[in-house]
C-alpha atoms as a PDB file:
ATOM      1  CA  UNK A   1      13.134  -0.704   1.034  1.00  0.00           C
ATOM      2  CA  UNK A   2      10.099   1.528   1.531  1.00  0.00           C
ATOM      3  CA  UNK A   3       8.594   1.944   4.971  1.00  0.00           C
ATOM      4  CA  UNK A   4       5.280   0.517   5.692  1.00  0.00           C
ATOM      5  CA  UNK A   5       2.313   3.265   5.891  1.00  0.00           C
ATOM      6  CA  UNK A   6       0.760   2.954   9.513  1.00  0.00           C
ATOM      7  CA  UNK A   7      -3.016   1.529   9.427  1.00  0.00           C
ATOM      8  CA  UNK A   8      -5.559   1.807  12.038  1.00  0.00           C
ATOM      9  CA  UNK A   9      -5.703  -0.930  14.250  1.00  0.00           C
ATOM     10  CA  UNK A  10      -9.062  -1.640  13.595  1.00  0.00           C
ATOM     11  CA  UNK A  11      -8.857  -1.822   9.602  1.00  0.00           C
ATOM     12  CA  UNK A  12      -6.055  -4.051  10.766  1.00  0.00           C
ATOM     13  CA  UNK A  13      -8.244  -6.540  12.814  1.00  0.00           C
ATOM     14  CA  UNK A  14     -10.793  -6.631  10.081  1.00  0.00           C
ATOM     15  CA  UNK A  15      -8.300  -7.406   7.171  1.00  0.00           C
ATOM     16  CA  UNK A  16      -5.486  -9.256   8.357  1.00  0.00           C
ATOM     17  CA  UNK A  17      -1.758  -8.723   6.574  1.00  0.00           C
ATOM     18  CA  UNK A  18      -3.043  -5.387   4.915  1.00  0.00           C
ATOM     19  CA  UNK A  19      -0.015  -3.207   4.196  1.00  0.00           C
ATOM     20  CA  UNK A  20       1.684  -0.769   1.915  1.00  0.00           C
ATOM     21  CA  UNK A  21       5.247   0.706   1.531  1.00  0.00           C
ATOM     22  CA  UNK A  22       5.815   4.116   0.615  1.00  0.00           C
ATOM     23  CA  UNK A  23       9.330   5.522  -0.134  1.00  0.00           C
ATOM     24  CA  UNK A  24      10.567   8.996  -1.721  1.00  0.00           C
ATOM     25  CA  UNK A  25      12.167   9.835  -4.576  1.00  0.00           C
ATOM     26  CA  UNK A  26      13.300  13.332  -5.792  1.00  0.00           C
ATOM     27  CA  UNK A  27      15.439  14.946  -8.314  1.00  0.00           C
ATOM     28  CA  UNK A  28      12.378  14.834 -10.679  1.00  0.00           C
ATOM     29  CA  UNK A  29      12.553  15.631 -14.665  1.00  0.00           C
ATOM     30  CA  UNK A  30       9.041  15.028 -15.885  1.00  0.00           C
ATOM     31  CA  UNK A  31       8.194  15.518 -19.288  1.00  0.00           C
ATOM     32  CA  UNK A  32       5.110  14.448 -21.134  1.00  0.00           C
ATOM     33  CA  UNK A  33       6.229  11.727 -22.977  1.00  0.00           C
ATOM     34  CA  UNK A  34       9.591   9.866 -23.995  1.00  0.00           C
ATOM     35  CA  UNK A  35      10.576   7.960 -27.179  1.00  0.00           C
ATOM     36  CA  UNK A  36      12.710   5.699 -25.413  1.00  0.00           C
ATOM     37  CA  UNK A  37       9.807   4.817 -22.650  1.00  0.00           C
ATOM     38  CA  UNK A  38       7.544   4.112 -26.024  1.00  0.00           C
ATOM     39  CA  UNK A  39       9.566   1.679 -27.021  1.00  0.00           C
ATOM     40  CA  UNK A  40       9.871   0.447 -22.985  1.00  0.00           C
ATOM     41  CA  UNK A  41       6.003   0.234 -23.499  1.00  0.00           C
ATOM     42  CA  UNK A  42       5.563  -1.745 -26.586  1.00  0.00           C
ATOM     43  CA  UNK A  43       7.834  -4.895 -24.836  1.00  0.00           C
ATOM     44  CA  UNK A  44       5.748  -4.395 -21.748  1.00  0.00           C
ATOM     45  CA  UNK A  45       2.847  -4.827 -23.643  1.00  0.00           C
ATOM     46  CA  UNK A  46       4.222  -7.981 -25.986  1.00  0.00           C
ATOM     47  CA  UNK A  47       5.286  -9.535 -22.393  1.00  0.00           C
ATOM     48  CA  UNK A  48       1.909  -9.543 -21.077  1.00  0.00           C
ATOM     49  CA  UNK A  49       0.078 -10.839 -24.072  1.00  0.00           C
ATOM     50  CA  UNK A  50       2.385 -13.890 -24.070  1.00  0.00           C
ATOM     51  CA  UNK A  51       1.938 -14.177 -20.540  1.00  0.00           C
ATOM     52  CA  UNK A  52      -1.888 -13.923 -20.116  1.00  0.00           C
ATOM     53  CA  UNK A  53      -5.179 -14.433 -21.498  1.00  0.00           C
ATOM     54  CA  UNK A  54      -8.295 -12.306 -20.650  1.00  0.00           C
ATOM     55  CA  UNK A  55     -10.372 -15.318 -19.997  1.00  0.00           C
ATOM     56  CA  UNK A  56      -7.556 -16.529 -17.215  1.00  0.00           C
ATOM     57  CA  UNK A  57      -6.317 -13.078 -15.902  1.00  0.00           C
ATOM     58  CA  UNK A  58      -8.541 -13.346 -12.547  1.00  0.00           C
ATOM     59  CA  UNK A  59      -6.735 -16.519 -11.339  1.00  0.00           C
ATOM     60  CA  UNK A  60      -3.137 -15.167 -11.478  1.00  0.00           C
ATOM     61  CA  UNK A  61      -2.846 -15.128  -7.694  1.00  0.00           C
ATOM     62  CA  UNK A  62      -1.723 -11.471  -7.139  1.00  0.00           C
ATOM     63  CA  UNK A  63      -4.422 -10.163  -9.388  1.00  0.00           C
ATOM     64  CA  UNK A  64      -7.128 -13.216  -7.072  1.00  0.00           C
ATOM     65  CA  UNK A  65      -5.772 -11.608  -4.003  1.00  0.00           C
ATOM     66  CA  UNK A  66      -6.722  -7.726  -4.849  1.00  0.00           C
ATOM     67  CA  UNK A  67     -10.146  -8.861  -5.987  1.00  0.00           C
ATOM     68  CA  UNK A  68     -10.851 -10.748  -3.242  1.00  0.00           C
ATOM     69  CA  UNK A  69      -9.695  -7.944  -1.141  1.00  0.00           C
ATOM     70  CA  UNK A  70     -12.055  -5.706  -3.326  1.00  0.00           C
ATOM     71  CA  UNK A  71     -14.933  -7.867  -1.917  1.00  0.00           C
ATOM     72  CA  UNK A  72     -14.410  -7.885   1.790  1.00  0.00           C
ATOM     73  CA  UNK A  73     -14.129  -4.144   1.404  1.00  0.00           C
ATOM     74  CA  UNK A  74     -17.536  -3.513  -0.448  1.00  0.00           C
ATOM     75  CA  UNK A  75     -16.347  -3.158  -3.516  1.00  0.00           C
ATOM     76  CA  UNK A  76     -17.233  -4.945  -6.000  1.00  0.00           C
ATOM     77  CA  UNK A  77     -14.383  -6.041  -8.498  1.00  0.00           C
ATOM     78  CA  UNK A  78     -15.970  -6.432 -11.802  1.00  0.00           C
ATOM     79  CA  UNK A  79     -17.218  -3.145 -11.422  1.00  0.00           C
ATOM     80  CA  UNK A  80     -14.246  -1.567  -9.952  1.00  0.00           C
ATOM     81  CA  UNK A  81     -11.035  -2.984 -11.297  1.00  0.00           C
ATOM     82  CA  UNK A  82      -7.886  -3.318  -9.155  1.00  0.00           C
ATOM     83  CA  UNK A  83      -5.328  -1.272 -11.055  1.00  0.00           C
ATOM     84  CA  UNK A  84      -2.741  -3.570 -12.131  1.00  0.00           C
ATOM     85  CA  UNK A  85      -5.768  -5.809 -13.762  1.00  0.00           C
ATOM     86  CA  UNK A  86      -7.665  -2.741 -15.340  1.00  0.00           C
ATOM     87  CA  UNK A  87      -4.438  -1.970 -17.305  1.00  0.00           C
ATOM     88  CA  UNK A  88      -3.820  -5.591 -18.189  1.00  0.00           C
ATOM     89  CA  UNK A  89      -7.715  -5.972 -19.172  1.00  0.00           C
ATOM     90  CA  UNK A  90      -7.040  -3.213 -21.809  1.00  0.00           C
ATOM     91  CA  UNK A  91      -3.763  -4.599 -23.265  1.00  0.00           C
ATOM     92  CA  UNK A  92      -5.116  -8.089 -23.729  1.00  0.00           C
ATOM     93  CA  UNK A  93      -8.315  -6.228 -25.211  1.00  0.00           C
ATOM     94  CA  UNK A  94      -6.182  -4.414 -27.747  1.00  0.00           C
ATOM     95  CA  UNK A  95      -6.959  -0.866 -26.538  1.00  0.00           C
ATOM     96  CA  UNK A  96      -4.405   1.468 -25.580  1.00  0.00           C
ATOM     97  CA  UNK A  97      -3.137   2.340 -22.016  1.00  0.00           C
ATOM     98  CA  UNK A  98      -3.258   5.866 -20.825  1.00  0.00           C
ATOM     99  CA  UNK A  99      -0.432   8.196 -21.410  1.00  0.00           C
ATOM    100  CA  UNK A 100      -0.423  10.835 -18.954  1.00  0.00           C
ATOM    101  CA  UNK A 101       3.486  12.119 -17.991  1.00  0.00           C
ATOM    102  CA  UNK A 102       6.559   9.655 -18.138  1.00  0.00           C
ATOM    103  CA  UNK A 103       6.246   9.613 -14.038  1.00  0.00           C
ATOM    104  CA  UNK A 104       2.895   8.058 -13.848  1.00  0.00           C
ATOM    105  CA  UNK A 105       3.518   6.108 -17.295  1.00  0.00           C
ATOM    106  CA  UNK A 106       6.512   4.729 -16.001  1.00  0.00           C
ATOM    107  CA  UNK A 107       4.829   3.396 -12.462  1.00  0.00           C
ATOM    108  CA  UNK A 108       1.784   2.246 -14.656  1.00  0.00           C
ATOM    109  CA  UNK A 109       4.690   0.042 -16.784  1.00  0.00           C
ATOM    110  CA  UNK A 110       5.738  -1.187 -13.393  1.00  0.00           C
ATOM    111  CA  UNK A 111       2.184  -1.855 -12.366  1.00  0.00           C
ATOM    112  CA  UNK A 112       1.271  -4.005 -15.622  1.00  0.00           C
ATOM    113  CA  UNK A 113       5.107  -5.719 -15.060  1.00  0.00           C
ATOM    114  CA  UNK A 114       4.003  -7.081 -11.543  1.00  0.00           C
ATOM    115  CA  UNK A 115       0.490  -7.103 -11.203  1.00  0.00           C
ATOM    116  CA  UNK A 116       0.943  -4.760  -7.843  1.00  0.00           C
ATOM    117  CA  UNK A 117      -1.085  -1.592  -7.278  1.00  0.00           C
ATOM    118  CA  UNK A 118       1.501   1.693  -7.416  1.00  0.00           C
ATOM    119  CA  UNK A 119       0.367   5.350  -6.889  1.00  0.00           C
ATOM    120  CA  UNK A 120       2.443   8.399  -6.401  1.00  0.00           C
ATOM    121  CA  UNK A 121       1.705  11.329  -4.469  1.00  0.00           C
ATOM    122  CA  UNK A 122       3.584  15.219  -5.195  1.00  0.00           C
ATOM    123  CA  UNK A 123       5.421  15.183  -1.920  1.00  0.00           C
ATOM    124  CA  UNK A 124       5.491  19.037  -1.831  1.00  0.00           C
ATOM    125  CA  UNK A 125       1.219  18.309  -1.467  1.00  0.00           C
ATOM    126  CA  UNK A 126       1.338  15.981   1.705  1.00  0.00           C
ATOM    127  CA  UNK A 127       1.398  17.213   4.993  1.00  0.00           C
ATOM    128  CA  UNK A 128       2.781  15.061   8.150  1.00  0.00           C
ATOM    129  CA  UNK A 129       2.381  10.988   7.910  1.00  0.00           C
ATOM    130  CA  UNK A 130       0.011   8.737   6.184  1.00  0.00           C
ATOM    131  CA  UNK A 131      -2.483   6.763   7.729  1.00  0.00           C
ATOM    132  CA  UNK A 132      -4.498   4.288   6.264  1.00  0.00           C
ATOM    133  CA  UNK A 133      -8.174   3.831   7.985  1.00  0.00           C
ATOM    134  CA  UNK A 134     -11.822   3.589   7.412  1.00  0.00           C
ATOM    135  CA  UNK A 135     -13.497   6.626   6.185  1.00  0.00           C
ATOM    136  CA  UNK A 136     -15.610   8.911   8.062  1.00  0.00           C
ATOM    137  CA  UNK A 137     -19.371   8.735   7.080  1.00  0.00           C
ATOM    138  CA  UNK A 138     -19.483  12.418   4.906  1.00  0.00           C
ATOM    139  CA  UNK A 139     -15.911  13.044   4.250  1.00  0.00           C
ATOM    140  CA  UNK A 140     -15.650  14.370   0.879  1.00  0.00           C
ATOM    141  CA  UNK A 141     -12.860  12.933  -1.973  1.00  0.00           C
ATOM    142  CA  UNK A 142     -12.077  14.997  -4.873  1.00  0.00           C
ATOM    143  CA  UNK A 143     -10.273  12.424  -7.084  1.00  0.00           C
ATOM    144  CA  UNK A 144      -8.057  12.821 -10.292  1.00  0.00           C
ATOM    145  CA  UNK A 145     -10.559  13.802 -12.821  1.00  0.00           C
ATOM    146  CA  UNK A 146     -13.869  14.750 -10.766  1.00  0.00           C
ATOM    147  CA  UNK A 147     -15.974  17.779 -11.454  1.00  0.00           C
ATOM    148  CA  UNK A 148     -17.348  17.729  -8.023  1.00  0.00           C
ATOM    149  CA  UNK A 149     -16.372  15.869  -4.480  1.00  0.00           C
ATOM    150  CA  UNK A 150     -17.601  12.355  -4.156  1.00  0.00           C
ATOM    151  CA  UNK A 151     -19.311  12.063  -0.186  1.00  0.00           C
ATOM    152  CA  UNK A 152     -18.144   8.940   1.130  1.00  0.00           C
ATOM    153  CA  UNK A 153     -20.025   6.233   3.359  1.00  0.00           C
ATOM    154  CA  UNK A 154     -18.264   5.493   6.171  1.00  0.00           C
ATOM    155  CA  UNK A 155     -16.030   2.420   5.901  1.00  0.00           C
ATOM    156  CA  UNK A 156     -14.088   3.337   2.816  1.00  0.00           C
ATOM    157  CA  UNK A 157     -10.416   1.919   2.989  1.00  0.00           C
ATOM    158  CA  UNK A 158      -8.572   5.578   3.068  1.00  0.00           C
ATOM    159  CA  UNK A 159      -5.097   6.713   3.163  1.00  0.00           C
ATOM    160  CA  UNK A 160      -5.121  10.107   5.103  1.00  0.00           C
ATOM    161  CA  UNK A 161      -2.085  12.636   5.572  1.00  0.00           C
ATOM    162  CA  UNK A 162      -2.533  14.699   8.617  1.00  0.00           C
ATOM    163  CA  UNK A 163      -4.762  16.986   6.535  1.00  0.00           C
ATOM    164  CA  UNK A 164      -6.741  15.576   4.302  1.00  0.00           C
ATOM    165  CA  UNK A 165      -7.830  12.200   2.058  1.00  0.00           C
ATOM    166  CA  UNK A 166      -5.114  11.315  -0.472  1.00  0.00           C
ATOM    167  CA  UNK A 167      -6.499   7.823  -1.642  1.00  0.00           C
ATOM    168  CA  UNK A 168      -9.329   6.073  -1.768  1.00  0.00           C
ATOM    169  CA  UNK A 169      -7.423   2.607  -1.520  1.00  0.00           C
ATOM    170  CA  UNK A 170      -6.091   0.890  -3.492  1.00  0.00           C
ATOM    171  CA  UNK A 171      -7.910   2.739  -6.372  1.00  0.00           C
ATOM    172  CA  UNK A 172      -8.397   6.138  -6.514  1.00  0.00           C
ATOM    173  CA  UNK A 173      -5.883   8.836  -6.186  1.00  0.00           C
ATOM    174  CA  UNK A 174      -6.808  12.316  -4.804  1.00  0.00           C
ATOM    175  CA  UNK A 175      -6.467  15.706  -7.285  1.00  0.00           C
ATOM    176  CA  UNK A 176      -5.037  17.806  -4.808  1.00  0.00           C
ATOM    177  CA  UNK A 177      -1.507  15.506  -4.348  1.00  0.00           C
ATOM    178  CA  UNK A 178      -1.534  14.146  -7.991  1.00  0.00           C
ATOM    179  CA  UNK A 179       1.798  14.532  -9.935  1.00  0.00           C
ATOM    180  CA  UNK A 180       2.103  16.487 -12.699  1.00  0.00           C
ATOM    181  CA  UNK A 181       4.886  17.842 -15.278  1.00  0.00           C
ATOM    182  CA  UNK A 182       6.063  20.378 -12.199  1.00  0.00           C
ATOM    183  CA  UNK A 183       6.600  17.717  -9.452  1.00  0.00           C
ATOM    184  CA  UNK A 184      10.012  17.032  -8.523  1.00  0.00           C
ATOM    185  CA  UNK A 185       9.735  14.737  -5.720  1.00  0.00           C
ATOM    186  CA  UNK A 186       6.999  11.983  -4.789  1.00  0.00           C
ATOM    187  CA  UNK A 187       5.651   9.580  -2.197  1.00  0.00           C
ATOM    188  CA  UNK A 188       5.994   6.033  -4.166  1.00  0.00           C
ATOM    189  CA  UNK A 189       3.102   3.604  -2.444  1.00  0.00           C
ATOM    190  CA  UNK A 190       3.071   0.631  -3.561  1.00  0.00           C
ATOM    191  CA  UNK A 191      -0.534  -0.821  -2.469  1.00  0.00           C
ATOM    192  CA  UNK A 192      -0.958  -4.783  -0.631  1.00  0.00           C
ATOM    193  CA  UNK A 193      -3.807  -6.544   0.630  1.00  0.00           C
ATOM    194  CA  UNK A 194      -4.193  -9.925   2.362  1.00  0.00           C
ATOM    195  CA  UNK A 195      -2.283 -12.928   0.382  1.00  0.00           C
ATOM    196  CA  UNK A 196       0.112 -10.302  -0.660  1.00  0.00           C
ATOM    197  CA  UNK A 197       3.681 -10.537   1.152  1.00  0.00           C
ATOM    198  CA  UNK A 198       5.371  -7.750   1.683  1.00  0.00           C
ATOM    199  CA  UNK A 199       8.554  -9.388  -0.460  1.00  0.00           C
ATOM    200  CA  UNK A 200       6.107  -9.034  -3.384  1.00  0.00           C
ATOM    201  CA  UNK A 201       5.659  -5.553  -2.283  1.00  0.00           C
ATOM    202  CA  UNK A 202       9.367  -4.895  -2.145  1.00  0.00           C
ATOM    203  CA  UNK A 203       9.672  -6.331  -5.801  1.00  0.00           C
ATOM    204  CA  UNK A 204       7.255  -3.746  -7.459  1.00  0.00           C
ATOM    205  CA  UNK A 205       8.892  -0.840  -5.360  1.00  0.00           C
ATOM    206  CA  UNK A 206      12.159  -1.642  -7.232  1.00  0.00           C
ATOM    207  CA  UNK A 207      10.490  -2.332  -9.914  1.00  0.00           C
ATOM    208  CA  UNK A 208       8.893   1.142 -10.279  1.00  0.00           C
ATOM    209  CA  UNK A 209      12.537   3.090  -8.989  1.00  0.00           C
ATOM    210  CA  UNK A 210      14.319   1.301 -11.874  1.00  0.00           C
ATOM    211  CA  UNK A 211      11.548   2.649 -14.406  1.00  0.00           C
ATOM    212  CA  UNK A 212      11.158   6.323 -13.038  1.00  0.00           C
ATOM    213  CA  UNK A 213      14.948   6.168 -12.754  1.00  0.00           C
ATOM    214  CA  UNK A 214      15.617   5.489 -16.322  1.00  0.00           C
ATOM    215  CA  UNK A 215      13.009   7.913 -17.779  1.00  0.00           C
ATOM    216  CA  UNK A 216      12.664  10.660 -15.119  1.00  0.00           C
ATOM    217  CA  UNK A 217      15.562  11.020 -12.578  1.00  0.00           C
ATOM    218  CA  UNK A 218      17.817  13.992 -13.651  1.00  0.00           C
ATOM    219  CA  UNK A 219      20.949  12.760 -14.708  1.00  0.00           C
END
């Protein structure tokens, strides 16, 4: 079972049972895609359209907790889509989900399989322990895919190593830790919020191991 990523005391008292596990895993083969993970993807992706319909996807209570929790942070959820639901949303819409490296396609599968939030940080890129705490008012995030460094607010949900922002939780991923075809070990985090039990939590971490095990452990 992962261990639980400390948070700030004071994110703590303003959003009650908020908590993420984060675990290693090393021994890395990445490779851009996988014939065998294809195949992975297209029962993923017959699974959820028997299990859901667009119209009903915001009441599955997993999916109702994140968006809640999207609220009470300032975000707003129809805007900004918790992960899990924003890959769902597509597959229900017909559109295709993002292929990026078997690593991150393989946590995504997991992530669309359990309807919990998963990121993955290049271990070799993170320095000390994580914290998770409200953002400074004009700390600058540089996340996967920006030109240029977002300023943030001040009260941002962050996830911190002793150097520098690596999330924007539980939806944006920083550049400088993201994994690519050279990684070879990563932080897995899987991501909670309030109404989300840490069993749940445990679920989707094994969840994601069995995945990245099958398509990108060396054997």
């Amino acid at each position: 079972m992962g261990l639980r990523v400390e948070v700030d005391p004071s994110l703590l008292a303003k959003h009650a049972g908020l908590m993420a596990l984060v675990s290693s895993i090393q021994n890395l083969a990445i490779a851009e895609t996988s014939s065998d993970l294809e195949r992975v993807r297209q029962d993923v992706i017959a699974d959820i359209r028997a299990r859901y319909t667009i119209e009903h996807l915001k009441d599955v209570p997993i999916i109702h907790a994140y968006r809640d929790f999207f609220w009470r942070a300032g975000i707003d959820p129809t805007k900004i889509r918790p992960a899990a639901e924003a890959l769902i949303r597509r597959i229900l819409a017909g559109k295709a989900i993002p292929k990026i490296n078997t690593l991150v396609d393989a946590y995504n599968l997991a992530s669309i399989n359990t309807c919990i939030a998963l990121a993955a940080f290049d271990e070799s890129k993170l320095q000390g322990s994580l914290l998770m705490r409200s953002a400074r008012a004009g700390e600058d995030f540089i996340g996967i895919g920006m030109k240029k460094p977002m300023l943030l607010n001040g009260g941002e949900i962050v996830v911190s190593d002793s150097k520098k922002l690596i999330a924007v939780y539980p939806y944006r991923d920083a550049d400088q830790s993201k994994v690519t075809r050279e990684t070879t070990k990563i932080t897995l985090m899987a991501c909670g919020c309030p109404g989300i039990s840490e069993e749940t939590l445990v679920q989707a971490e094994k969840t994601a191991k069995e995945f990245i095990a099958r398509f990108c452990v060396r054997k």
